[in-house]
N, C-alpha and C. Protein backbone atom coordinates (compact mmCIF):
# COMPACT_ATOMS: atom_id res chain seq x y z
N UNK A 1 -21.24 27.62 74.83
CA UNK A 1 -22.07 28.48 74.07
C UNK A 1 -23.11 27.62 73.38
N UNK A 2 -24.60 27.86 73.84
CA UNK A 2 -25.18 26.98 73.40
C UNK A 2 -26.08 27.92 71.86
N UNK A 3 -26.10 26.72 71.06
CA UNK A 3 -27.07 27.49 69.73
C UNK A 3 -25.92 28.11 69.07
N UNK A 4 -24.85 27.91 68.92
CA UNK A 4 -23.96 28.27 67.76
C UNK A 4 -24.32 27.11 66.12
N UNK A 5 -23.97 27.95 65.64
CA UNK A 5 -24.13 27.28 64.17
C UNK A 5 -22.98 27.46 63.06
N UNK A 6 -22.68 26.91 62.00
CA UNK A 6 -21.92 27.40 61.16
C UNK A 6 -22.45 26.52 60.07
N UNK A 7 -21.22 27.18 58.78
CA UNK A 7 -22.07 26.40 57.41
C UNK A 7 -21.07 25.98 57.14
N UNK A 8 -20.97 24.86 56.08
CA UNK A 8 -19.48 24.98 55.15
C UNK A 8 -20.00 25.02 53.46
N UNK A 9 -19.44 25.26 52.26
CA UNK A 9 -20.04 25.21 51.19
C UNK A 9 -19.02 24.90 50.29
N UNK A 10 -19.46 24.09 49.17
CA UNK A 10 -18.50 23.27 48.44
C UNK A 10 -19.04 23.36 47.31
N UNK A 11 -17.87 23.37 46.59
CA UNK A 11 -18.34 23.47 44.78
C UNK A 11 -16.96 22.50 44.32
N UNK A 12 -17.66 22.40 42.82
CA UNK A 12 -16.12 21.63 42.04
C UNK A 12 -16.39 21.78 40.63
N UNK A 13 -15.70 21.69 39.86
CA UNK A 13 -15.14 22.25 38.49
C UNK A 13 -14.70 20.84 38.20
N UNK A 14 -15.36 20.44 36.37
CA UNK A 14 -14.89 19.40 35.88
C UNK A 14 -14.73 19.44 34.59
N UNK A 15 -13.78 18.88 33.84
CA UNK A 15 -14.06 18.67 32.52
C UNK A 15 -14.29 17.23 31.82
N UNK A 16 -14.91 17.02 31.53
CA UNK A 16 -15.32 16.46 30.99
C UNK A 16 -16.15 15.38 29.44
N UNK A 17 -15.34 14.45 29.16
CA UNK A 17 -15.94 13.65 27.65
C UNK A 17 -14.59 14.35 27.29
N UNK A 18 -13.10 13.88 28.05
CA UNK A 18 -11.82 14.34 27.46
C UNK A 18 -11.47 13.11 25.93
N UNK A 19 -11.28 13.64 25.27
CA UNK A 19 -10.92 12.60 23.89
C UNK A 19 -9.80 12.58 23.82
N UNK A 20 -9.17 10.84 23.91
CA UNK A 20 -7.56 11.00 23.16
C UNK A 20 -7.84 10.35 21.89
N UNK A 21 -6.88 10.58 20.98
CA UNK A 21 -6.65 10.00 19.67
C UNK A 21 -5.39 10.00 19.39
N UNK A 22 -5.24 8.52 19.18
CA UNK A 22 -4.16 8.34 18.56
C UNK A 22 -4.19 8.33 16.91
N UNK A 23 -2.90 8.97 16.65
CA UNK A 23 -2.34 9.35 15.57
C UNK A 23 -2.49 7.86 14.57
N UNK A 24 -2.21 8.32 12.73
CA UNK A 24 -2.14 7.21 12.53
C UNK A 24 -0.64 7.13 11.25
N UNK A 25 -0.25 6.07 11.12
CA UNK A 25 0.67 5.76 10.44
C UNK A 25 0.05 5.48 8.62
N UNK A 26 0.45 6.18 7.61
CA UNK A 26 -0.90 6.03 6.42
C UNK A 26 0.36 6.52 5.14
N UNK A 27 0.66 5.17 4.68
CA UNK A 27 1.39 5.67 3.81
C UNK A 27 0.59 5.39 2.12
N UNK A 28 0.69 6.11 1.46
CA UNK A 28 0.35 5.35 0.10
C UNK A 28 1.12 5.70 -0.80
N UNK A 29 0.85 5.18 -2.23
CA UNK A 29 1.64 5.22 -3.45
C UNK A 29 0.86 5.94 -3.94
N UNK A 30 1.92 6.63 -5.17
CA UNK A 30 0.77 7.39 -6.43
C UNK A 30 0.65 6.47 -7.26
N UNK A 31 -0.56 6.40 -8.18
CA UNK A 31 -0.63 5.31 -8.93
C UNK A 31 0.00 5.63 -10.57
N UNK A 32 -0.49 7.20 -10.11
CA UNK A 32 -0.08 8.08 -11.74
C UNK A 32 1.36 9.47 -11.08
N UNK A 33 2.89 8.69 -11.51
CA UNK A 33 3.84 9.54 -10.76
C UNK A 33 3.63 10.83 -11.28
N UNK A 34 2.88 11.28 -12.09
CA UNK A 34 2.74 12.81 -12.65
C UNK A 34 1.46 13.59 -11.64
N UNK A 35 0.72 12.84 -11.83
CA UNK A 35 -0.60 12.98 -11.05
C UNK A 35 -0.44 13.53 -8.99
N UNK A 36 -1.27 14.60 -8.45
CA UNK A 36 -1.52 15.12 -7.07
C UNK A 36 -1.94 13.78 -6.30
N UNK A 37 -2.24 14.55 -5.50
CA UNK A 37 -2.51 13.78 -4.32
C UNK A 37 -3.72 13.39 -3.92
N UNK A 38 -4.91 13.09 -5.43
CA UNK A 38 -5.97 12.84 -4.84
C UNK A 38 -6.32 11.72 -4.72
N UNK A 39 -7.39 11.96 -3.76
CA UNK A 39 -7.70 10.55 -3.54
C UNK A 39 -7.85 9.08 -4.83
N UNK A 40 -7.91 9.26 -5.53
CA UNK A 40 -8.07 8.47 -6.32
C UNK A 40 -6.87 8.07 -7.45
N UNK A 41 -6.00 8.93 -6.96
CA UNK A 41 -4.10 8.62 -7.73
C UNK A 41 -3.72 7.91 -5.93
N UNK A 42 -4.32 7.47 -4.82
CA UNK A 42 -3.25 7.41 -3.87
C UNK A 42 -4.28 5.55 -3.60
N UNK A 43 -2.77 4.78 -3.85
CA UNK A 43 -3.58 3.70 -3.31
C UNK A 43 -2.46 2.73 -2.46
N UNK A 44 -2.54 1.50 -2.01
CA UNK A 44 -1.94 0.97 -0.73
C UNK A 44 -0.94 -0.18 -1.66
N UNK A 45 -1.36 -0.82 -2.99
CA UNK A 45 -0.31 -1.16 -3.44
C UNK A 45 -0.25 -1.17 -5.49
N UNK A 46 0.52 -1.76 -6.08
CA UNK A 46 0.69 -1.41 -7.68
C UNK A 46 1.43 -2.32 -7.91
N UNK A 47 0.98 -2.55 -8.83
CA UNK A 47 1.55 -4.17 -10.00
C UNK A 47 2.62 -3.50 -10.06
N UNK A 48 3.23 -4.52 -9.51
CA UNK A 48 5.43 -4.44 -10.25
C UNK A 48 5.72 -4.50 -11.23
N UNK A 49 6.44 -3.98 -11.73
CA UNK A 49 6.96 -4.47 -13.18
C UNK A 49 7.57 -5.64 -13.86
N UNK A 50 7.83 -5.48 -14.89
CA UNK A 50 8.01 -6.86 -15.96
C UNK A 50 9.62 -6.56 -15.86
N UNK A 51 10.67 -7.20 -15.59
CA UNK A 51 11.36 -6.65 -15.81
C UNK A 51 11.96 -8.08 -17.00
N UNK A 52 12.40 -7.67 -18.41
CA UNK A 52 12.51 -8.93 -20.06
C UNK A 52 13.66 -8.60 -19.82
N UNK A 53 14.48 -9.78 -20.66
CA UNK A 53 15.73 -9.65 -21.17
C UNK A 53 16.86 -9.44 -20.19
N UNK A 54 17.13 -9.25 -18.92
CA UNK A 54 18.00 -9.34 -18.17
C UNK A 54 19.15 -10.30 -18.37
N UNK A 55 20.38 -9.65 -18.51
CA UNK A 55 21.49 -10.16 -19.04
C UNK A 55 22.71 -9.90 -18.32
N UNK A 56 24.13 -10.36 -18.79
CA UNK A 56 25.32 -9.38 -17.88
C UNK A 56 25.15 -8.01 -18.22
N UNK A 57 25.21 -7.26 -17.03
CA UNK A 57 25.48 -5.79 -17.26
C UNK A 57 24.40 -5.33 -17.43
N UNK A 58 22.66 -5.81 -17.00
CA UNK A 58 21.70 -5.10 -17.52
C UNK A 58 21.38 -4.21 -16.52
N UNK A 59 20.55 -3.09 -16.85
CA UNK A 59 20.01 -2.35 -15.72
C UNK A 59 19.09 -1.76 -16.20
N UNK A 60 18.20 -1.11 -15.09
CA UNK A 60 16.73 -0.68 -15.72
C UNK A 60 16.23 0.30 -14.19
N UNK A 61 15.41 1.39 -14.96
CA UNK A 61 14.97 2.05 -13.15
C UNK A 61 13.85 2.01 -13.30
N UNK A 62 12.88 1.92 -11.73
CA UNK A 62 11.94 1.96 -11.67
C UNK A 62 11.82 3.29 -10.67
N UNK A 63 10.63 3.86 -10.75
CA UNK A 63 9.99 5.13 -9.84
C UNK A 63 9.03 4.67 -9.41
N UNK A 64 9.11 5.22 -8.08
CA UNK A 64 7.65 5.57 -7.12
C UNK A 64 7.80 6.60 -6.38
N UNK A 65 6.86 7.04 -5.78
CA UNK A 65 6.78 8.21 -4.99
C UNK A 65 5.53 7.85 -3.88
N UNK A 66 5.68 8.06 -2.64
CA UNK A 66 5.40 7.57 -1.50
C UNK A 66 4.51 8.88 -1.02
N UNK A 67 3.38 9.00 -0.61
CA UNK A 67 2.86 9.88 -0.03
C UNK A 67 2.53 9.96 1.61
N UNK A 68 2.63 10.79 2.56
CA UNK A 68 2.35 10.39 4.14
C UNK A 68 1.22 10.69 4.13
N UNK A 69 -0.32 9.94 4.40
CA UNK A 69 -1.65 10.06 4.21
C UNK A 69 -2.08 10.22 5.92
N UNK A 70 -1.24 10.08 6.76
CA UNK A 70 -0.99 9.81 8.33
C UNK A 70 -1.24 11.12 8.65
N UNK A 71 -1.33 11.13 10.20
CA UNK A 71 -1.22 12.23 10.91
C UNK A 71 0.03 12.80 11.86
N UNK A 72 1.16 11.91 11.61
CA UNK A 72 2.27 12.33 12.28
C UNK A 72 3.36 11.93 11.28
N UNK A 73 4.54 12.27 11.23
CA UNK A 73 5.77 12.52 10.97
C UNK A 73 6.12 10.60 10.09
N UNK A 74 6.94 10.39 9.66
CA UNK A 74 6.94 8.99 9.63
C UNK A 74 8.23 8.60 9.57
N UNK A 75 8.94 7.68 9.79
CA UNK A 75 10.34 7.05 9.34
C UNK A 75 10.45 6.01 8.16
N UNK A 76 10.42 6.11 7.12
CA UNK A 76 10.48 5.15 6.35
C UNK A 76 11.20 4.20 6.01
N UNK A 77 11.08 3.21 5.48
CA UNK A 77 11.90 2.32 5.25
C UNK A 77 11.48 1.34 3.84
N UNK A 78 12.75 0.57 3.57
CA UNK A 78 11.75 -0.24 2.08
C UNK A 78 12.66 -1.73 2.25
N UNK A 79 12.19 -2.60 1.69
CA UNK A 79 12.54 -3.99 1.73
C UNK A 79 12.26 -4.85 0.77
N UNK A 80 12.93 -5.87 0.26
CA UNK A 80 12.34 -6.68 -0.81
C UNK A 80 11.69 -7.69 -0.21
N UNK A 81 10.53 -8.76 -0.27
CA UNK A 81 9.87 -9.60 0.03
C UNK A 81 9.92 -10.40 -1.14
N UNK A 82 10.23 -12.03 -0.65
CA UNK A 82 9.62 -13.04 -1.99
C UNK A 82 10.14 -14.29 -0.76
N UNK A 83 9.22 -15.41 -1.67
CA UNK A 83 9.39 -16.74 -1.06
C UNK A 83 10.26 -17.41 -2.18
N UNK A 84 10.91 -18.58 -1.46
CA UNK A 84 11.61 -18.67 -2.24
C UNK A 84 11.72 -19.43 -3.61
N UNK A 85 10.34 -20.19 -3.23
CA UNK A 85 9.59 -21.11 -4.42
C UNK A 85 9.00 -20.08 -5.63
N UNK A 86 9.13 -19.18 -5.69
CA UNK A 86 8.70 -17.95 -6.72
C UNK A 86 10.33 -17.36 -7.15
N UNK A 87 11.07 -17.96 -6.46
CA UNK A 87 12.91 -17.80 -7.15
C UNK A 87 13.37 -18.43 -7.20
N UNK A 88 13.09 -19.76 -7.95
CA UNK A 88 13.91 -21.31 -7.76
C UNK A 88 15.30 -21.35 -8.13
N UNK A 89 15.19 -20.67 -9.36
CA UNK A 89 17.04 -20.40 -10.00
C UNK A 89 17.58 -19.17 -9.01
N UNK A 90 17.47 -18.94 -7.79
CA UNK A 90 18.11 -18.05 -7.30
C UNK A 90 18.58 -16.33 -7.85
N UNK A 91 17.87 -16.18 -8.94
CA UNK A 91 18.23 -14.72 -9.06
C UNK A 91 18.42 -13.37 -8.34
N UNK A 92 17.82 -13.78 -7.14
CA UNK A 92 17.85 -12.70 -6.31
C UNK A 92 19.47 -12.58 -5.39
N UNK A 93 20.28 -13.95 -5.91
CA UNK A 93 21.31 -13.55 -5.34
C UNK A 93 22.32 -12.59 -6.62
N UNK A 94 21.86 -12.57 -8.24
CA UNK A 94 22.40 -11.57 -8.76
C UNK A 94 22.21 -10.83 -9.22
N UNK A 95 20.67 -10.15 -8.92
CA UNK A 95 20.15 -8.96 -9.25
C UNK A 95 20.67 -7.96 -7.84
N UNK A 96 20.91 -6.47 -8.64
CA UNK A 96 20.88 -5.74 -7.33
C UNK A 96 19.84 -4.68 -7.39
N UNK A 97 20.11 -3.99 -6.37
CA UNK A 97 18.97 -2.74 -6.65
C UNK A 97 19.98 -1.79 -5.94
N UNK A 98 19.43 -0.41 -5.92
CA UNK A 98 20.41 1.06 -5.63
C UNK A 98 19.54 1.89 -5.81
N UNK A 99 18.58 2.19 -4.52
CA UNK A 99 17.68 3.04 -4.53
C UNK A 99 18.03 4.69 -4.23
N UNK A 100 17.73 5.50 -4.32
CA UNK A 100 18.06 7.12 -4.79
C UNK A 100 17.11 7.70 -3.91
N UNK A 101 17.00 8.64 -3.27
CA UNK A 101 15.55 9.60 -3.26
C UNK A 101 15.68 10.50 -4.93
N UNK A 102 14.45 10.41 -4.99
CA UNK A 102 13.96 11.44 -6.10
C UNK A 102 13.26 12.65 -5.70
N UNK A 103 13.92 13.90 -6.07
CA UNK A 103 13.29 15.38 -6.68
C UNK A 103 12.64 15.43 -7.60
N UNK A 104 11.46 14.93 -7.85
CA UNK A 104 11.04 14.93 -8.64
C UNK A 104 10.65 16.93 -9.06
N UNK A 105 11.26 17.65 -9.29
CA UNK A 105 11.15 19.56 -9.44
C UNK A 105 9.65 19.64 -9.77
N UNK A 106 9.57 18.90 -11.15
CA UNK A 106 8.65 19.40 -12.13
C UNK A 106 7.47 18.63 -11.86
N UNK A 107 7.62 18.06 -11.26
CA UNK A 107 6.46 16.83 -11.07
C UNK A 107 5.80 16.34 -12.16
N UNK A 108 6.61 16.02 -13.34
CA UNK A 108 5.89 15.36 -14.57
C UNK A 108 6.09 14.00 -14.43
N UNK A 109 6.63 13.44 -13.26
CA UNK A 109 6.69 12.03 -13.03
C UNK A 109 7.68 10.99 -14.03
N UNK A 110 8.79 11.73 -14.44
CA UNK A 110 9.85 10.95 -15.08
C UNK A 110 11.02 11.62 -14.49
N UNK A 111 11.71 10.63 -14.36
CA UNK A 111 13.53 11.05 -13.69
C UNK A 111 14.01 11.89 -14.81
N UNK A 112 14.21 13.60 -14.71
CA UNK A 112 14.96 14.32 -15.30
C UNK A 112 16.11 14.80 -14.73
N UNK A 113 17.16 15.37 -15.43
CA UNK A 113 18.56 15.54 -15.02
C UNK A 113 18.37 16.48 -13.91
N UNK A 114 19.40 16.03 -12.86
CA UNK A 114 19.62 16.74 -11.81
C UNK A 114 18.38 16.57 -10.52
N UNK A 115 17.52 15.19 -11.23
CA UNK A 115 16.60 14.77 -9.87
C UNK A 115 17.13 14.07 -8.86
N UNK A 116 17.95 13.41 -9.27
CA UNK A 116 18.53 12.21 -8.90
C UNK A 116 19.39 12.61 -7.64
N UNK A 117 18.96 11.76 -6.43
CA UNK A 117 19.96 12.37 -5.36
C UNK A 117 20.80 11.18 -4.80
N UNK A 118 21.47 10.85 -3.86
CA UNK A 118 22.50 10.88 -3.39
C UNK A 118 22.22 8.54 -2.93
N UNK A 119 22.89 8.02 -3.53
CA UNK A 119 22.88 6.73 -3.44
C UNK A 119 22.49 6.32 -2.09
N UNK A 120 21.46 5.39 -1.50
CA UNK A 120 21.70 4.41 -0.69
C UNK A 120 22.35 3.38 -0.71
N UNK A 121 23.22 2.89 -1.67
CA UNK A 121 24.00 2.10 -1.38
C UNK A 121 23.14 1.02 -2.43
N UNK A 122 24.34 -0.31 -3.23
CA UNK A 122 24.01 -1.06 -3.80
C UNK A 122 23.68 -2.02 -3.24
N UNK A 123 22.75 -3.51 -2.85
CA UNK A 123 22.73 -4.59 -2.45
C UNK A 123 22.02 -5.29 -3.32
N UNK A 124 22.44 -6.49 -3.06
CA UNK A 124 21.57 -7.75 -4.06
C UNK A 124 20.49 -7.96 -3.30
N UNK A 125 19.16 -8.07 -3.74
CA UNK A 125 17.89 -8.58 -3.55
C UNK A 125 17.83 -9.11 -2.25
N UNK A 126 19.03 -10.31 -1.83
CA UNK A 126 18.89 -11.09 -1.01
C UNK A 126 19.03 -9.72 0.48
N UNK A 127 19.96 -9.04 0.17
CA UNK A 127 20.42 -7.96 1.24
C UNK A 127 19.72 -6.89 1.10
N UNK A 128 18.80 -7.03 0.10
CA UNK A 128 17.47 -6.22 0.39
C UNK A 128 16.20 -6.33 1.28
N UNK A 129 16.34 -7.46 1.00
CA UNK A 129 15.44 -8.32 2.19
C UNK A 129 15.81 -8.55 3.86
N UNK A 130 17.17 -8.52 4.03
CA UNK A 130 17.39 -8.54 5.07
C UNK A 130 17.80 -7.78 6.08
N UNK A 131 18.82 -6.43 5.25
CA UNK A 131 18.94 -5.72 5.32
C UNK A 131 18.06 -4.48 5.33
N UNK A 132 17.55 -4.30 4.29
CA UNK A 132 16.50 -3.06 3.76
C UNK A 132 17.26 -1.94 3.69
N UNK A 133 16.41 -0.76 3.46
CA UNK A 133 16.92 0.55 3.10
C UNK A 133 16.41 1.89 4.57
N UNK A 134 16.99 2.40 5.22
CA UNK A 134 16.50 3.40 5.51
C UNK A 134 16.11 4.85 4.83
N UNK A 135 14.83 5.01 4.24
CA UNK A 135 14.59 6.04 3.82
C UNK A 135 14.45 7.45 3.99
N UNK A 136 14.77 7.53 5.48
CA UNK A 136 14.62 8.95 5.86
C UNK A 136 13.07 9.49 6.62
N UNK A 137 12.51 9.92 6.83
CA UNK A 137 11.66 10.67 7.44
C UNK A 137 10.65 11.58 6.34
N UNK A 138 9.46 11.39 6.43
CA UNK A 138 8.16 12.01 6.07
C UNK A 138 7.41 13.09 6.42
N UNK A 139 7.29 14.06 6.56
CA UNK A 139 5.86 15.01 7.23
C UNK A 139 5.00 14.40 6.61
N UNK A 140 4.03 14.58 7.54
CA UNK A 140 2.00 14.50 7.55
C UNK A 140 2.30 15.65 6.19
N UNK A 141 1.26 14.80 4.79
CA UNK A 141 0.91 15.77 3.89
C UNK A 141 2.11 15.98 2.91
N UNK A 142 3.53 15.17 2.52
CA UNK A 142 4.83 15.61 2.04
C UNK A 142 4.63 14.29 0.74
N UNK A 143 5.22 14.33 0.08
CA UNK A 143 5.66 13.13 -1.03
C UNK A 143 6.92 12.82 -1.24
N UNK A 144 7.33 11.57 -1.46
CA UNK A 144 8.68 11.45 -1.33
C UNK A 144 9.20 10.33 -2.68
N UNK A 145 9.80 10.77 -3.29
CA UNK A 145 9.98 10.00 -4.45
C UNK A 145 11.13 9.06 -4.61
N UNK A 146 11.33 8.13 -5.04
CA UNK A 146 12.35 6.90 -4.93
C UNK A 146 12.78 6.76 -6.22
N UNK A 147 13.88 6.63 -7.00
CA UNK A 147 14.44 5.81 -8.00
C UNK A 147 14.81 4.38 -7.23
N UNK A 148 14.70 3.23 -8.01
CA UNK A 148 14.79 2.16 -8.03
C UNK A 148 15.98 1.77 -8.93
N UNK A 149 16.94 1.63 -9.10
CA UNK A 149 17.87 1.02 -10.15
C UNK A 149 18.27 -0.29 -10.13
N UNK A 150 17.96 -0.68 -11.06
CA UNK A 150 17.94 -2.69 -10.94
C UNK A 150 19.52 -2.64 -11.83
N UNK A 151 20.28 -3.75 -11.41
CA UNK A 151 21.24 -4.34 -12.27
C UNK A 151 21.82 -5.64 -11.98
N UNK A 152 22.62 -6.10 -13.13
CA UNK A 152 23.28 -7.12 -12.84
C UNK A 152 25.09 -6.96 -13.00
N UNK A 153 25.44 -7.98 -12.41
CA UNK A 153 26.96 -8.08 -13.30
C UNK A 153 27.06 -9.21 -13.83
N UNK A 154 26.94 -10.27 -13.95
CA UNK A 154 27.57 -11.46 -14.61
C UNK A 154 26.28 -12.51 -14.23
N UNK A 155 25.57 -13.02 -15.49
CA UNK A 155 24.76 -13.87 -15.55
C UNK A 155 25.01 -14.80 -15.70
N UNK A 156 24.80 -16.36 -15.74
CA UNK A 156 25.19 -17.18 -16.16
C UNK A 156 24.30 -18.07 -17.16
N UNK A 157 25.07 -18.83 -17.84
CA UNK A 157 24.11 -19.45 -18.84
C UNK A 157 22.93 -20.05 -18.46
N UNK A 158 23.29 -21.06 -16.86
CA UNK A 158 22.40 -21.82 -16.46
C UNK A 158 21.01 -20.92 -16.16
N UNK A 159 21.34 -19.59 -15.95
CA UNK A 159 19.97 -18.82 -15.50
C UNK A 159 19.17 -18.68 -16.72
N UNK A 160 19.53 -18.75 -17.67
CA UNK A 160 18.63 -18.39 -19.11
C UNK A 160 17.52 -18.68 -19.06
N UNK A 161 16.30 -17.94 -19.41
CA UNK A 161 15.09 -18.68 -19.00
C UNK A 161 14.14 -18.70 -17.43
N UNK A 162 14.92 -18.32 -16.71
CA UNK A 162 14.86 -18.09 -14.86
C UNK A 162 14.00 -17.19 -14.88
N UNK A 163 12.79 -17.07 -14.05
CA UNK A 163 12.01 -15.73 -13.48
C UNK A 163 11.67 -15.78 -11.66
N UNK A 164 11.57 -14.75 -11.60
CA UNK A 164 11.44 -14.41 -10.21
C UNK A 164 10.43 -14.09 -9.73
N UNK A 165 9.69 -13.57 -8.87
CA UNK A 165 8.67 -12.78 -8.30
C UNK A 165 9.00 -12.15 -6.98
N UNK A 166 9.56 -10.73 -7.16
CA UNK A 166 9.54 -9.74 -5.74
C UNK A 166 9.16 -9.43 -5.86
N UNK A 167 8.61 -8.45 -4.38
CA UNK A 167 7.53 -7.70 -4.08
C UNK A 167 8.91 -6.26 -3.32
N UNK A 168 8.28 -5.40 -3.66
CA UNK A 168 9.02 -4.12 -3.05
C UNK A 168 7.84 -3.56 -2.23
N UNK A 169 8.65 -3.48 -0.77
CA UNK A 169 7.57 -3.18 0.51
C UNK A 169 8.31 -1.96 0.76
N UNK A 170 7.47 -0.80 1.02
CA UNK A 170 7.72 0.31 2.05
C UNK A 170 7.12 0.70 2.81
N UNK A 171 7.92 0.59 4.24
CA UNK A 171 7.23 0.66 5.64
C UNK A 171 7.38 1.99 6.46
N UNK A 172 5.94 2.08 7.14
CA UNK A 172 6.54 3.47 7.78
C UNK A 172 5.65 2.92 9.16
N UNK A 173 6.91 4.07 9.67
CA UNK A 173 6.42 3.72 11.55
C UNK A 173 6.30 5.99 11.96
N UNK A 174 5.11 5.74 12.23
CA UNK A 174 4.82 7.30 12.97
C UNK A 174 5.86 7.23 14.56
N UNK A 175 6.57 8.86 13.77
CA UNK A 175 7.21 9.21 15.42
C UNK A 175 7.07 10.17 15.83
């Protein structure tokens, strides 16, 4: 058959300028524990405290409250950091700490009765550091509040006079 013809016709469908983004991991502190979540109460770190007079049997709490500034979920965690030339008399082998989550209800930013929740467990400084704390889990947008409880049991004379320098780190990994 001569002089036959045919056609064929083709089209295609695209999308296109696809964007991924990855999520981010964004934790901060409040600077004022009474104080929201604005930008200007939320920052990345805060002078530690003084902690005077530490003796047998002393104890003292500290608060913070952790905000997730991220876009996904977080796992938290906390740890003590120090070198050891900033602890020459070794105190960190008899200080402990016994961190809490805090309810904070009222949000006036002081530990009131019945905030206080359920022990992580006591360790000395040194097993803070190596060990650490698992804190539990965050939502994007949540606050999460910590008691800190410092103590000792039995000081010794030779420490009289001894100072330290830790740093309290809390880490979060997005999951």
């Amino acid at each position: 058959m001569a002089g036959a013809s045919w056609a064929a016709f083709a089209d295609k469908g695209e999308v296109l300028g696809s964007t991924f983004s990855v999520g981010s991991a964004n934790i901060r502190l409040l600077q004022d524990l009474a104080g929201g979540i604005d930008p200007s109460n939320l920052v990345e770190q805060l002078t530690g405290p003084s902690f005077q007079n530490i003796s047998p049997n002393w104890n003292q709490n500290y608060l913070v409250k952790l905000y997730n500034n991220g876009t996904s979920q977080m796992q938290l965690t906390t740890h003590a950091r120090y070198v050891t030339t900033n602890d020459p008399q070794d105190l960190r082998t008899l200080i402990y700490v016994e961190p809490f989550k805090w309810n904070d209800a009222n949000a006036n930013g002081v530990l009131d009765t019945g905030e206080e929740g359920t022990s992580l467990g006591r360790k000395t400084l040194v097993k803070w550091s190596t060990e650490g704390y698992d804190l539990g889990t965050l939502a994007t947008g949540q606050i999460q509040g910590v008691l800190l409880k410092f103590s000792t049991d039995a000081v010794s004379d030779s420490k009289q006079g001894a100072t330290a320098i830790i740093d309290f780190v809390f880490d979060s990994i997005g999951i």
